[in-house]
PDB file of N, CA and C in Angstrom:
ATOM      1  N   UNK A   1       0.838  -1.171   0.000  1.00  0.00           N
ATOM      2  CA  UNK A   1       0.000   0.000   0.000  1.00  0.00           C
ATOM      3  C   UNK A   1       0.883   1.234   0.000  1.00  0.00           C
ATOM      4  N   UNK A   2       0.173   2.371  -0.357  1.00  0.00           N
ATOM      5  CA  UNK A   2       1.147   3.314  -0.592  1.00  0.00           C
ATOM      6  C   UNK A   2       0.212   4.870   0.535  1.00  0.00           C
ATOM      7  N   UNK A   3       1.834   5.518   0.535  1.00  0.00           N
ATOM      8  CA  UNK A   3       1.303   6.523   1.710  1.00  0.00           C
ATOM      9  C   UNK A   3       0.468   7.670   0.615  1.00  0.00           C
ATOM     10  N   UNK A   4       0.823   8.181  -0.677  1.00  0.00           N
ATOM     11  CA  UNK A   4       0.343   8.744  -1.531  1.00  0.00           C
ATOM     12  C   UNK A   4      -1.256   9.196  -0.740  1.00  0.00           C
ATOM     13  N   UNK A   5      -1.964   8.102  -0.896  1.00  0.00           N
ATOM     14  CA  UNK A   5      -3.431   9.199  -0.708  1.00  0.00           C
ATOM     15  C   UNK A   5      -3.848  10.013   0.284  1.00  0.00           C
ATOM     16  N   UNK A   6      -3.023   9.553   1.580  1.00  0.00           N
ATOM     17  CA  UNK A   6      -3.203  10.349   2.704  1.00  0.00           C
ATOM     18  C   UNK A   6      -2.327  11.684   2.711  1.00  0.00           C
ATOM     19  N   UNK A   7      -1.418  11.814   1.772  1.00  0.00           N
ATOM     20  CA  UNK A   7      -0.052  12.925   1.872  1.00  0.00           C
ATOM     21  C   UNK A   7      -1.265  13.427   0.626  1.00  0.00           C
ATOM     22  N   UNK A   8      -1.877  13.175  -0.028  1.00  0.00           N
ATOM     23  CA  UNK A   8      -2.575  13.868  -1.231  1.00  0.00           C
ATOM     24  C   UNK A   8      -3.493  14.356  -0.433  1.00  0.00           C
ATOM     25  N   UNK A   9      -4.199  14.019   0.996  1.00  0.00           N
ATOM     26  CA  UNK A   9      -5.641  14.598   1.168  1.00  0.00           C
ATOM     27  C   UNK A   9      -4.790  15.822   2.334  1.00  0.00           C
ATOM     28  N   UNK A  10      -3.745  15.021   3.400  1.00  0.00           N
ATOM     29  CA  UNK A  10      -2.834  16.210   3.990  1.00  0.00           C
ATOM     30  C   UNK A  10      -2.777  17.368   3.135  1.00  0.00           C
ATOM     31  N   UNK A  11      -1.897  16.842   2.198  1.00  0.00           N
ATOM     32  CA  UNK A  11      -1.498  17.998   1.410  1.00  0.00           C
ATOM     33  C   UNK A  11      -2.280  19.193   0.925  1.00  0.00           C
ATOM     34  N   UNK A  12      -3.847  18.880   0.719  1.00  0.00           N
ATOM     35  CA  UNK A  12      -4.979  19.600   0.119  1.00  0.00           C
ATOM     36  C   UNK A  12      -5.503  20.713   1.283  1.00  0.00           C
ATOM     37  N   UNK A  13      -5.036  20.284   2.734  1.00  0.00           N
ATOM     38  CA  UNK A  13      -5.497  21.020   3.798  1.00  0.00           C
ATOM     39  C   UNK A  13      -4.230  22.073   4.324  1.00  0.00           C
ATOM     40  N   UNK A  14      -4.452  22.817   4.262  1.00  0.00           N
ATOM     41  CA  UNK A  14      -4.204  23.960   4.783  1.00  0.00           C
ATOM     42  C   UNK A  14      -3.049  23.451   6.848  1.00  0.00           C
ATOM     43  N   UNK A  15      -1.974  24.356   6.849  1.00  0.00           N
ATOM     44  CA  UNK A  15      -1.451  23.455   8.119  1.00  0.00           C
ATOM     45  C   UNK A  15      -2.704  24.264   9.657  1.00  0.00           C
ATOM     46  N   UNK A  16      -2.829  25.118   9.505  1.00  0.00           N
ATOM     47  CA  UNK A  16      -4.374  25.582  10.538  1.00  0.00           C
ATOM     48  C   UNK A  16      -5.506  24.718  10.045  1.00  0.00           C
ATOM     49  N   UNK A  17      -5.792  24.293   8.787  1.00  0.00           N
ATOM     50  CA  UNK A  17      -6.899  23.288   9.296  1.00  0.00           C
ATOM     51  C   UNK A  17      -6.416  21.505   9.694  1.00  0.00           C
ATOM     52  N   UNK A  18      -5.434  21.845   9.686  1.00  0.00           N
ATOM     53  CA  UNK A  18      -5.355  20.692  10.183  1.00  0.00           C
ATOM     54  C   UNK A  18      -4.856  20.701  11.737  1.00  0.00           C
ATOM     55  N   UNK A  19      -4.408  21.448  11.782  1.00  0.00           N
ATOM     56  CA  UNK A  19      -4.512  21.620  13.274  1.00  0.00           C
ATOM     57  C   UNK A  19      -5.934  21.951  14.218  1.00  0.00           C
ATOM     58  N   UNK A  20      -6.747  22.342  13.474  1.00  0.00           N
ATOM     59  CA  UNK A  20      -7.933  23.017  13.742  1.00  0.00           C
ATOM     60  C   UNK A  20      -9.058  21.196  13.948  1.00  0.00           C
ATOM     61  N   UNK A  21      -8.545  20.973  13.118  1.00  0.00           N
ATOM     62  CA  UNK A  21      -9.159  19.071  12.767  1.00  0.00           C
ATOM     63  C   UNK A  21      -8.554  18.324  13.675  1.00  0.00           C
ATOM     64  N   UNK A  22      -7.454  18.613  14.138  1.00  0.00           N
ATOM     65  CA  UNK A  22      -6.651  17.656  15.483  1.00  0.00           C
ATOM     66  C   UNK A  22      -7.408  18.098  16.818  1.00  0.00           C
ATOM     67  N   UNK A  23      -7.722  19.469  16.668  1.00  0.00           N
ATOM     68  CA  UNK A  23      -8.075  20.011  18.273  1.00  0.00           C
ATOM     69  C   UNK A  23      -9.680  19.792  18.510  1.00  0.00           C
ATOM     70  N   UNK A  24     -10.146  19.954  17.126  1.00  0.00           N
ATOM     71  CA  UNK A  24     -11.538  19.661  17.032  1.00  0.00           C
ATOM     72  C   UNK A  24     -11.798  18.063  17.658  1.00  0.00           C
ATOM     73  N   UNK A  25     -10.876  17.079  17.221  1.00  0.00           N
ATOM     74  CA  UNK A  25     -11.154  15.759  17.608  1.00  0.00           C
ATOM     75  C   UNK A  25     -10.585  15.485  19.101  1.00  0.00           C
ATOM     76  N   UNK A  26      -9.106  15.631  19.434  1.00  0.00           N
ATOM     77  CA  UNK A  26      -9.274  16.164  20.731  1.00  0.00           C
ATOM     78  C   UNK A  26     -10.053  16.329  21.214  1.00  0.00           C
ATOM     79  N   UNK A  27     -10.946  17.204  21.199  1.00  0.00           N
ATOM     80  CA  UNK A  27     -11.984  18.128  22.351  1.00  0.00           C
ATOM     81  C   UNK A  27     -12.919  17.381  21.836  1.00  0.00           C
ATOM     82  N   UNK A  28     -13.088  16.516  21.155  1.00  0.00           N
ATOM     83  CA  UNK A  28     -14.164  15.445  21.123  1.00  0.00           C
ATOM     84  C   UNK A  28     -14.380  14.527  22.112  1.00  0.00           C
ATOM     85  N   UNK A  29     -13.216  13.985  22.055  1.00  0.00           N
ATOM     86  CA  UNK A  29     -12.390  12.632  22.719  1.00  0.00           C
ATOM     87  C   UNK A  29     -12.881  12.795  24.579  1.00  0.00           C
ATOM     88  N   UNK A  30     -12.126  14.055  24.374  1.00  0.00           N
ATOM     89  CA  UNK A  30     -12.091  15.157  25.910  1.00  0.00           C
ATOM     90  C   UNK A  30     -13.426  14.949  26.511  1.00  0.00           C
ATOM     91  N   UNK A  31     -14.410  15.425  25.406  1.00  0.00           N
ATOM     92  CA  UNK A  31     -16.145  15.248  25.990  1.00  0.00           C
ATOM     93  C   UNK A  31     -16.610  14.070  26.154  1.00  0.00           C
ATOM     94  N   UNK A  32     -15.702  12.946  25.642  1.00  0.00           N
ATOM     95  CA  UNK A  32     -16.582  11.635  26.145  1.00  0.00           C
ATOM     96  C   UNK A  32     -15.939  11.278  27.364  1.00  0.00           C
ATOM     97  N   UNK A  33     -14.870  11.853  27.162  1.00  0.00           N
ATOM     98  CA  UNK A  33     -14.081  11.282  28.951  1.00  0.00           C
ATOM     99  C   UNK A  33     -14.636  12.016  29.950  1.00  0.00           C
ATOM    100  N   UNK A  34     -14.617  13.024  29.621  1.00  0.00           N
ATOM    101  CA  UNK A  34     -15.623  14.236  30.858  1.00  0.00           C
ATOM    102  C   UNK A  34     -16.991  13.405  31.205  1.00  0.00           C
ATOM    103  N   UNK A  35     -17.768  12.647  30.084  1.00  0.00           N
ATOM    104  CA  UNK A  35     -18.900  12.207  30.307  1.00  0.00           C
ATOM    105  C   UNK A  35     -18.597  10.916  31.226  1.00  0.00           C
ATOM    106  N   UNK A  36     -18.066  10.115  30.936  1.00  0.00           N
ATOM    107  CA  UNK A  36     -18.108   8.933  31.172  1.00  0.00           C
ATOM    108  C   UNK A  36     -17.379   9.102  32.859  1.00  0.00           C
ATOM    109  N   UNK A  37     -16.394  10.250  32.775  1.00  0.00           N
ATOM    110  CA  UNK A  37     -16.115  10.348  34.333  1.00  0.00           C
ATOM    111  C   UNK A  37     -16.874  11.112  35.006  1.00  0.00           C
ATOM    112  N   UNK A  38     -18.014  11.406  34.792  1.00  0.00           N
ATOM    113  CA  UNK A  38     -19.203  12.156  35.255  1.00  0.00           C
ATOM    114  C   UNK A  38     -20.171  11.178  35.637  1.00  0.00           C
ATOM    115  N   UNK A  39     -20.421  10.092  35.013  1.00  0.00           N
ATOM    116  CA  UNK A  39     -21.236   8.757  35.208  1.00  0.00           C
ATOM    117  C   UNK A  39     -20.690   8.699  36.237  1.00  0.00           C
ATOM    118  N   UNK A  40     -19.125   7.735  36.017  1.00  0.00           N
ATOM    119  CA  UNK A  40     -18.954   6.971  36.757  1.00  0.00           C
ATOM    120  C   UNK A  40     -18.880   7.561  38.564  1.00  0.00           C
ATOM    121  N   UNK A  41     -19.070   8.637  39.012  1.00  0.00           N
ATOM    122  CA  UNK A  41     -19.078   9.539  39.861  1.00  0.00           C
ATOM    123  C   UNK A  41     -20.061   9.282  40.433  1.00  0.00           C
ATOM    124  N   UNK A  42     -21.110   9.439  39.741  1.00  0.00           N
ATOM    125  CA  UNK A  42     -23.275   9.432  39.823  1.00  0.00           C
ATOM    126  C   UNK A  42     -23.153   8.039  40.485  1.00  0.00           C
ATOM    127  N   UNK A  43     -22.129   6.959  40.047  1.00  0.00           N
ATOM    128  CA  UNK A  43     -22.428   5.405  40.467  1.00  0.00           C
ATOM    129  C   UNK A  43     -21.966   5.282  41.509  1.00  0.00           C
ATOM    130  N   UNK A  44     -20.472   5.767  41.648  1.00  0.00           N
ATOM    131  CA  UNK A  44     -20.183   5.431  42.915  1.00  0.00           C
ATOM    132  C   UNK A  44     -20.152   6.265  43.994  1.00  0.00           C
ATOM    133  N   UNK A  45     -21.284   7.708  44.146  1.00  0.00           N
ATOM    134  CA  UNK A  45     -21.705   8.504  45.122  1.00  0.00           C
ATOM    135  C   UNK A  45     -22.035   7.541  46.239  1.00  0.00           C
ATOM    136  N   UNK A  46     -22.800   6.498  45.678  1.00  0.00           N
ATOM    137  CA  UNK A  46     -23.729   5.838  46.925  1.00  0.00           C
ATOM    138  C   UNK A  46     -22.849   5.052  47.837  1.00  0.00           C
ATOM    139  N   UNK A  47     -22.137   4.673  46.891  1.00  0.00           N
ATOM    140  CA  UNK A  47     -21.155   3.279  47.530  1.00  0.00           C
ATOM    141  C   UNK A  47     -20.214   4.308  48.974  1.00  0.00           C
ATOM    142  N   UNK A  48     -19.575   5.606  48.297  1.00  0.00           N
ATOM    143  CA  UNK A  48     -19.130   6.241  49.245  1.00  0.00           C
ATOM    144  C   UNK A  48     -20.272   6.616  50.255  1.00  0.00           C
ATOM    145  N   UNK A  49     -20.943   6.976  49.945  1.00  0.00           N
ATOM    146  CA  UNK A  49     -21.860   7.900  51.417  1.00  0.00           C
ATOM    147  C   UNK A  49     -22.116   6.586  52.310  1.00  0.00           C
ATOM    148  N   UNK A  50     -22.233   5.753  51.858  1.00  0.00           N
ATOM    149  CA  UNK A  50     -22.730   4.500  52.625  1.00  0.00           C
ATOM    150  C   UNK A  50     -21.240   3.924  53.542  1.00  0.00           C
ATOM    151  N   UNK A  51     -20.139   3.655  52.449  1.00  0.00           N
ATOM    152  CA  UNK A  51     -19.146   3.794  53.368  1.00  0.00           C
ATOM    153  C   UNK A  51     -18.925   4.826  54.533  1.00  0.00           C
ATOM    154  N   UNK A  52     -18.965   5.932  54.054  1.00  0.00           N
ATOM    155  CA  UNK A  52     -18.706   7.462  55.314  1.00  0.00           C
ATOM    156  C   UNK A  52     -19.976   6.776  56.367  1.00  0.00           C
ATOM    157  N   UNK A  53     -21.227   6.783  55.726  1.00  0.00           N
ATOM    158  CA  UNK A  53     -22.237   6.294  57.234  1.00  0.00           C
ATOM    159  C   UNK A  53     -21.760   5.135  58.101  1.00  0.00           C
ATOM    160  N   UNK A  54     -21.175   4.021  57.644  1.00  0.00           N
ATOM    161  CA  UNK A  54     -20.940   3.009  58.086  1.00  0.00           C
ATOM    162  C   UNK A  54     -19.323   3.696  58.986  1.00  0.00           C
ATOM    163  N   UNK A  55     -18.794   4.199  58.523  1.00  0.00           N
ATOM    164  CA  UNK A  55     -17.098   4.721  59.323  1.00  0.00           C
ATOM    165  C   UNK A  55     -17.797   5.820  60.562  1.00  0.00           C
ATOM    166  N   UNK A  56     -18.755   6.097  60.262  1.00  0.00           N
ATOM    167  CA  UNK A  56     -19.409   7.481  61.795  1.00  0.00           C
ATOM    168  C   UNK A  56     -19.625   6.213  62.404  1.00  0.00           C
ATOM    169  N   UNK A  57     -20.841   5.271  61.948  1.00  0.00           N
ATOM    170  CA  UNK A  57     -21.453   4.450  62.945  1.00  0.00           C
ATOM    171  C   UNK A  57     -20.837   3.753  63.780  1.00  0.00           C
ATOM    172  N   UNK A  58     -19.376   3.214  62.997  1.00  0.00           N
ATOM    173  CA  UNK A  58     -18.355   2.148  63.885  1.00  0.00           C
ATOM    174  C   UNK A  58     -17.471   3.463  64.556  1.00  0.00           C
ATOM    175  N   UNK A  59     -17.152   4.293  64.278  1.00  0.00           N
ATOM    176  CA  UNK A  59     -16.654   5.380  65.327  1.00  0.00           C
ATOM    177  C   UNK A  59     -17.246   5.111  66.616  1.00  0.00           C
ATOM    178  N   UNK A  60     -18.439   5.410  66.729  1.00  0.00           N
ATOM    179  CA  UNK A  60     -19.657   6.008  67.762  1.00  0.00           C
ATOM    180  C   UNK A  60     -19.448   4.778  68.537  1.00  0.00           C
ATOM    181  N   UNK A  61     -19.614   3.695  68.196  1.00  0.00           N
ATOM    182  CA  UNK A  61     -19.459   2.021  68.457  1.00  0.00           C
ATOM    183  C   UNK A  61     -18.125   1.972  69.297  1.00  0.00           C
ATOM    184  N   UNK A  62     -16.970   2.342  68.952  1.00  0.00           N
ATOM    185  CA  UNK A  62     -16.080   2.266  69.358  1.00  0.00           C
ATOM    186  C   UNK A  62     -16.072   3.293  70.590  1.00  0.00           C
ATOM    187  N   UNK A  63     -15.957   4.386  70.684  1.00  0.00           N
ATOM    188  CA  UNK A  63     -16.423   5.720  71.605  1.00  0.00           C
ATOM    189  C   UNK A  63     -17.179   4.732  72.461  1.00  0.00           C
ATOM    190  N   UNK A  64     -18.432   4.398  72.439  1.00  0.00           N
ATOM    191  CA  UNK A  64     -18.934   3.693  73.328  1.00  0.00           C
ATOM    192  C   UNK A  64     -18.790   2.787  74.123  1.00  0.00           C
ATOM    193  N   UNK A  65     -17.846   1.905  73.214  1.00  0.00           N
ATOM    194  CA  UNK A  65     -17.067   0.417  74.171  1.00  0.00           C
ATOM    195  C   UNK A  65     -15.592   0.997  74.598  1.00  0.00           C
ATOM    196  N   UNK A  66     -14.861   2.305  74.186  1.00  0.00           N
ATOM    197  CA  UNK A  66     -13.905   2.649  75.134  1.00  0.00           C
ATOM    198  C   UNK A  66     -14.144   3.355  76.393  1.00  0.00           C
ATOM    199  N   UNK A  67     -15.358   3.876  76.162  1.00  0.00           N
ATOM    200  CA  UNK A  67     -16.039   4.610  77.711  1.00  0.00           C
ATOM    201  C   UNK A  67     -16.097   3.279  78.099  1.00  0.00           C
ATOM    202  N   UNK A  68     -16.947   1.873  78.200  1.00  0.00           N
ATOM    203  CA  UNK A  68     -16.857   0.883  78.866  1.00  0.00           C
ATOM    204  C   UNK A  68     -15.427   0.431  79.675  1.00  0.00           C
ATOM    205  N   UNK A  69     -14.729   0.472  78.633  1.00  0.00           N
ATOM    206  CA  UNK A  69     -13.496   0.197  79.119  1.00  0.00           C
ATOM    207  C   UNK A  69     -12.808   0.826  80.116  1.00  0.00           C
ATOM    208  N   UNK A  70     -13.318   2.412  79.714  1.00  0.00           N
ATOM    209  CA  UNK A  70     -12.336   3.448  80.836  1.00  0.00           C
ATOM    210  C   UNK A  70     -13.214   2.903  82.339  1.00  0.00           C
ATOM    211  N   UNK A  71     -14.733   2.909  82.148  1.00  0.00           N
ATOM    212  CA  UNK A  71     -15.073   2.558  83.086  1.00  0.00           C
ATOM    213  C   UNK A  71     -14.337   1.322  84.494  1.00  0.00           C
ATOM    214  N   UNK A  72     -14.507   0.743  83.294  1.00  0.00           N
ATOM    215  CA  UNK A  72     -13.925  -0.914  83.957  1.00  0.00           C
ATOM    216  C   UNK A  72     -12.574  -0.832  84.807  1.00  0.00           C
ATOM    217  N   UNK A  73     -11.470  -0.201  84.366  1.00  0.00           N
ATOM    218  CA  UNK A  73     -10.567   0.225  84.460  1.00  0.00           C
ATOM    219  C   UNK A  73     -10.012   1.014  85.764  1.00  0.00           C
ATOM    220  N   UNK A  74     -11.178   1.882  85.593  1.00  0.00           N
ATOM    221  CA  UNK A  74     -11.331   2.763  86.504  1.00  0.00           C
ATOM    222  C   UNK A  74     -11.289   1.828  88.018  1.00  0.00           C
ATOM    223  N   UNK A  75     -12.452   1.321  87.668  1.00  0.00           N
ATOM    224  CA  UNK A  75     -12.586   0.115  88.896  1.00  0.00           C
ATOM    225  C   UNK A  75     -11.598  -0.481  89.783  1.00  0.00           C
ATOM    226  N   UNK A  76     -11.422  -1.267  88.804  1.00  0.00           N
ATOM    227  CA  UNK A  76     -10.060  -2.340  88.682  1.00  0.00           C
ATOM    228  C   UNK A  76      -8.631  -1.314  89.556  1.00  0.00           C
ATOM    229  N   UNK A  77      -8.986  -0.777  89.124  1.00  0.00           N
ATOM    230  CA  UNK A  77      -7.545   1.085  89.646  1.00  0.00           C
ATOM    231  C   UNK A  77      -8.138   1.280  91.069  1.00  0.00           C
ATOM    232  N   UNK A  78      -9.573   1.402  91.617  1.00  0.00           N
ATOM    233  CA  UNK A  78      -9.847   1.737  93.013  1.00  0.00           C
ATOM    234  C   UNK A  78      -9.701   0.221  93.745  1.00  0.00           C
ATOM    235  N   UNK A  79     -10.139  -0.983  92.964  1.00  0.00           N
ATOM    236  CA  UNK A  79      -9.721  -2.024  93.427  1.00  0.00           C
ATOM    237  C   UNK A  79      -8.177  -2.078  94.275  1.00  0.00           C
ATOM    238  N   UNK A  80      -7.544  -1.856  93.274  1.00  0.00           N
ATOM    239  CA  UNK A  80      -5.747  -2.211  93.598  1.00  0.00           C
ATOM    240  C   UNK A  80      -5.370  -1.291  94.815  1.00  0.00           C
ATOM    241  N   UNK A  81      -5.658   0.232  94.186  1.00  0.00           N
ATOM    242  CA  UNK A  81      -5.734   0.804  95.685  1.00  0.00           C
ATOM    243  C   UNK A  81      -6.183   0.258  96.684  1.00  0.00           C
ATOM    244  N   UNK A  82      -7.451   0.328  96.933  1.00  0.00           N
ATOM    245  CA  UNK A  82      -7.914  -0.567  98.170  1.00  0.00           C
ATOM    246  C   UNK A  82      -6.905  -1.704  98.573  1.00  0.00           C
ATOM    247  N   UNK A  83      -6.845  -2.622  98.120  1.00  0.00           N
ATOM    248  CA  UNK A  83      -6.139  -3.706  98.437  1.00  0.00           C
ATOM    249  C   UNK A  83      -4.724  -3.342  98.974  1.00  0.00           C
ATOM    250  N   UNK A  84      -4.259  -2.546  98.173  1.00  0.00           N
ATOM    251  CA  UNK A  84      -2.828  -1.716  98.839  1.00  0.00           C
ATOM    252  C   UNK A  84      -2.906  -1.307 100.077  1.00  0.00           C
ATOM    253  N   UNK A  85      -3.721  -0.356 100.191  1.00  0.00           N
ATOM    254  CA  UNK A  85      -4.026  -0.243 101.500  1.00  0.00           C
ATOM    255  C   UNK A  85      -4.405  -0.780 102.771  1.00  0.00           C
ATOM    256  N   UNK A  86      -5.018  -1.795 102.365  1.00  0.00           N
ATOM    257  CA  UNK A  86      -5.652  -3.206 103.072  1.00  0.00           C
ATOM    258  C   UNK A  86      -4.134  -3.665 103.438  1.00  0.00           C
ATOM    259  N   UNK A  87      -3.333  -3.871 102.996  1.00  0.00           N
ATOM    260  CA  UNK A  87      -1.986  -4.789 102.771  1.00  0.00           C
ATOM    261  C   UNK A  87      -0.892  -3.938 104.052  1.00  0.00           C
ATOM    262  N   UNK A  88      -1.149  -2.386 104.002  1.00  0.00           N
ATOM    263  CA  UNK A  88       0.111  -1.423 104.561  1.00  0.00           C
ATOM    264  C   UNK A  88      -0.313  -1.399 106.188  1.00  0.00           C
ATOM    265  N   UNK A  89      -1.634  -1.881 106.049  1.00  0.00           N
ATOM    266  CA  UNK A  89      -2.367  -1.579 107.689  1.00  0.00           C
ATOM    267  C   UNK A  89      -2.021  -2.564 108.111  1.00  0.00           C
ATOM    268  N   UNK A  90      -1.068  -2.332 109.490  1.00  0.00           N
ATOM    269  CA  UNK A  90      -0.720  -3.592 110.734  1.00  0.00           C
ATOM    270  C   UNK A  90      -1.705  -4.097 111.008  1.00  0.00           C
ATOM    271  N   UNK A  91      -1.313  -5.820 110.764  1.00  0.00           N
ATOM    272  CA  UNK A  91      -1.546  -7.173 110.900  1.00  0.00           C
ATOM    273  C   UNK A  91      -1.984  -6.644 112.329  1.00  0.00           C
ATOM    274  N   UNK A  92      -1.592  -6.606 113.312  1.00  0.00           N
ATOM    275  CA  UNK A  92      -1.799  -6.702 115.025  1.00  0.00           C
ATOM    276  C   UNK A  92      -2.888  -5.841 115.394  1.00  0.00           C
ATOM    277  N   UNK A  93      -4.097  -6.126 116.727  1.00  0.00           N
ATOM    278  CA  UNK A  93      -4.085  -4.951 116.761  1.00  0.00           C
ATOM    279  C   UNK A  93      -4.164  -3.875 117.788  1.00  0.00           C
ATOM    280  N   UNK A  94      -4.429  -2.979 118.107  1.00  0.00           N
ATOM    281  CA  UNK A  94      -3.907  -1.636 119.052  1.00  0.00           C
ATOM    282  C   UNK A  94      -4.799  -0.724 120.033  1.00  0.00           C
ATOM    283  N   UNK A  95      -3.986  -0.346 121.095  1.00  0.00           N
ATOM    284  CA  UNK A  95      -5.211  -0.007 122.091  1.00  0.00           C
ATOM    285  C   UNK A  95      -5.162   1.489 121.538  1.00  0.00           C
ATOM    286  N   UNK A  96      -6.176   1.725 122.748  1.00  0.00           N
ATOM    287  CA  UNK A  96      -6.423   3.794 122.273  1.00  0.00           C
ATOM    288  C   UNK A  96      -5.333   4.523 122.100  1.00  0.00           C
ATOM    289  N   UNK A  97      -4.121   4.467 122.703  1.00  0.00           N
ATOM    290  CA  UNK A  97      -2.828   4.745 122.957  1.00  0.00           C
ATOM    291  C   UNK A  97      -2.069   4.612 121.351  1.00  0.00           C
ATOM    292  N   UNK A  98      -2.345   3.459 120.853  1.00  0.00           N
ATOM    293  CA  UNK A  98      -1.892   3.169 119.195  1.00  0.00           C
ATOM    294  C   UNK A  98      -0.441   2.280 120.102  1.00  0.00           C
ATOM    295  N   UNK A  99      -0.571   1.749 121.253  1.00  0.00           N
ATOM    296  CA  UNK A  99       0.355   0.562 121.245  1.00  0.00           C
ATOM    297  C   UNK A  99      -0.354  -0.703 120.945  1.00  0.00           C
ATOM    298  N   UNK A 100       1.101  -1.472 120.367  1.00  0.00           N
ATOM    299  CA  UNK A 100       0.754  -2.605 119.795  1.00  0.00           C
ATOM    300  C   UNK A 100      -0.338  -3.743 120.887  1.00  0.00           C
ATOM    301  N   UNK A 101      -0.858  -4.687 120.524  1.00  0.00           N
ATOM    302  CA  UNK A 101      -1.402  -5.573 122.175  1.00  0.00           C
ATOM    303  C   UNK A 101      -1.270  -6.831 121.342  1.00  0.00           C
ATOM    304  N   UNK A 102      -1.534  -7.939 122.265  1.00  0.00           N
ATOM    305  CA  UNK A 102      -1.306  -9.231 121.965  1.00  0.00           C
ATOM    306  C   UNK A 102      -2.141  -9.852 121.293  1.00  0.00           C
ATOM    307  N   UNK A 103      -3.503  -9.508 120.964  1.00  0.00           N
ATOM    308  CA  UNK A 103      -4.354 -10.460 120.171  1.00  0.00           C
ATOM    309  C   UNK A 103      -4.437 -10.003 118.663  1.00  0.00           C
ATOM    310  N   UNK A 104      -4.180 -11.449 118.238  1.00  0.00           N
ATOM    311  CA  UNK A 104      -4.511 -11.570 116.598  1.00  0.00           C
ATOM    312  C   UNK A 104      -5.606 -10.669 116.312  1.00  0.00           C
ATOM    313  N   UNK A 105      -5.692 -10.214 114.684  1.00  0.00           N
ATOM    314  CA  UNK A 105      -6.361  -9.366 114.464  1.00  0.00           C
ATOM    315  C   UNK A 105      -7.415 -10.758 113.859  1.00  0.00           C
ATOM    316  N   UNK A 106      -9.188 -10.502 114.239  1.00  0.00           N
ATOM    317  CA  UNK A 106      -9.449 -10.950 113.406  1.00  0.00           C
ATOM    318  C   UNK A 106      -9.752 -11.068 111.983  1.00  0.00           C
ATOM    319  N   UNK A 107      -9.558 -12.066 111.001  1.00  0.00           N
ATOM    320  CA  UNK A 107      -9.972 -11.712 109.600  1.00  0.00           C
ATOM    321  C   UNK A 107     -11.126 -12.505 109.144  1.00  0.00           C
TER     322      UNK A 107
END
């Protein structure tokens, strides 16, 4: 095959219309991609908002079971105290005076 007919129809155009014919198709091309990434946007609006609702809801979820936790915690923390304290207080125990006396403490 020979390049001839296309250098014959080039040749017949002017170098602005043919540039004018490149940009024209370009900006063709351009409008179907604009479209089609305009769809595809419309489709997957939902999929996102539904994700974002679902990421608040397990937030809130979480917020809620770490207040549990701080709660628990909390506890567990006045627990140990207590018990510490329970532990530092003499075994024996003592007259009004705060001297020691001979009978076992009971437990």
């Amino acid at each position: 095959m020979s390049d001839e007919g296309t250098t014959e129809l080039l040749d017949n155009q002017s170098f602005e219309e043919r540039v004018l014919a490149q940009l024209a198709a370009i900006n063709s091309r351009l409008s179907s991609l604009e479209e089609q990434a305009e769809r595809k946007a419309l489709e997957t609006k939902p999929i996102w908002e539904r994700a974002l609702a679902e990421i608040v809801e397990l937030r809130q979820e979480m917020r809620a079971g770490f207040a549990g936790v701080e709660d628990t915690i909390s506890v567990l923390n006045d627990d140990v105290l207590k018990l510490r304290a329970q532990r530092r207080l003499p075994v024996g125990r003592f007259d009004e005076r705060g001297n020691p006396t001979s009978e076992p403490e009971p437990r």
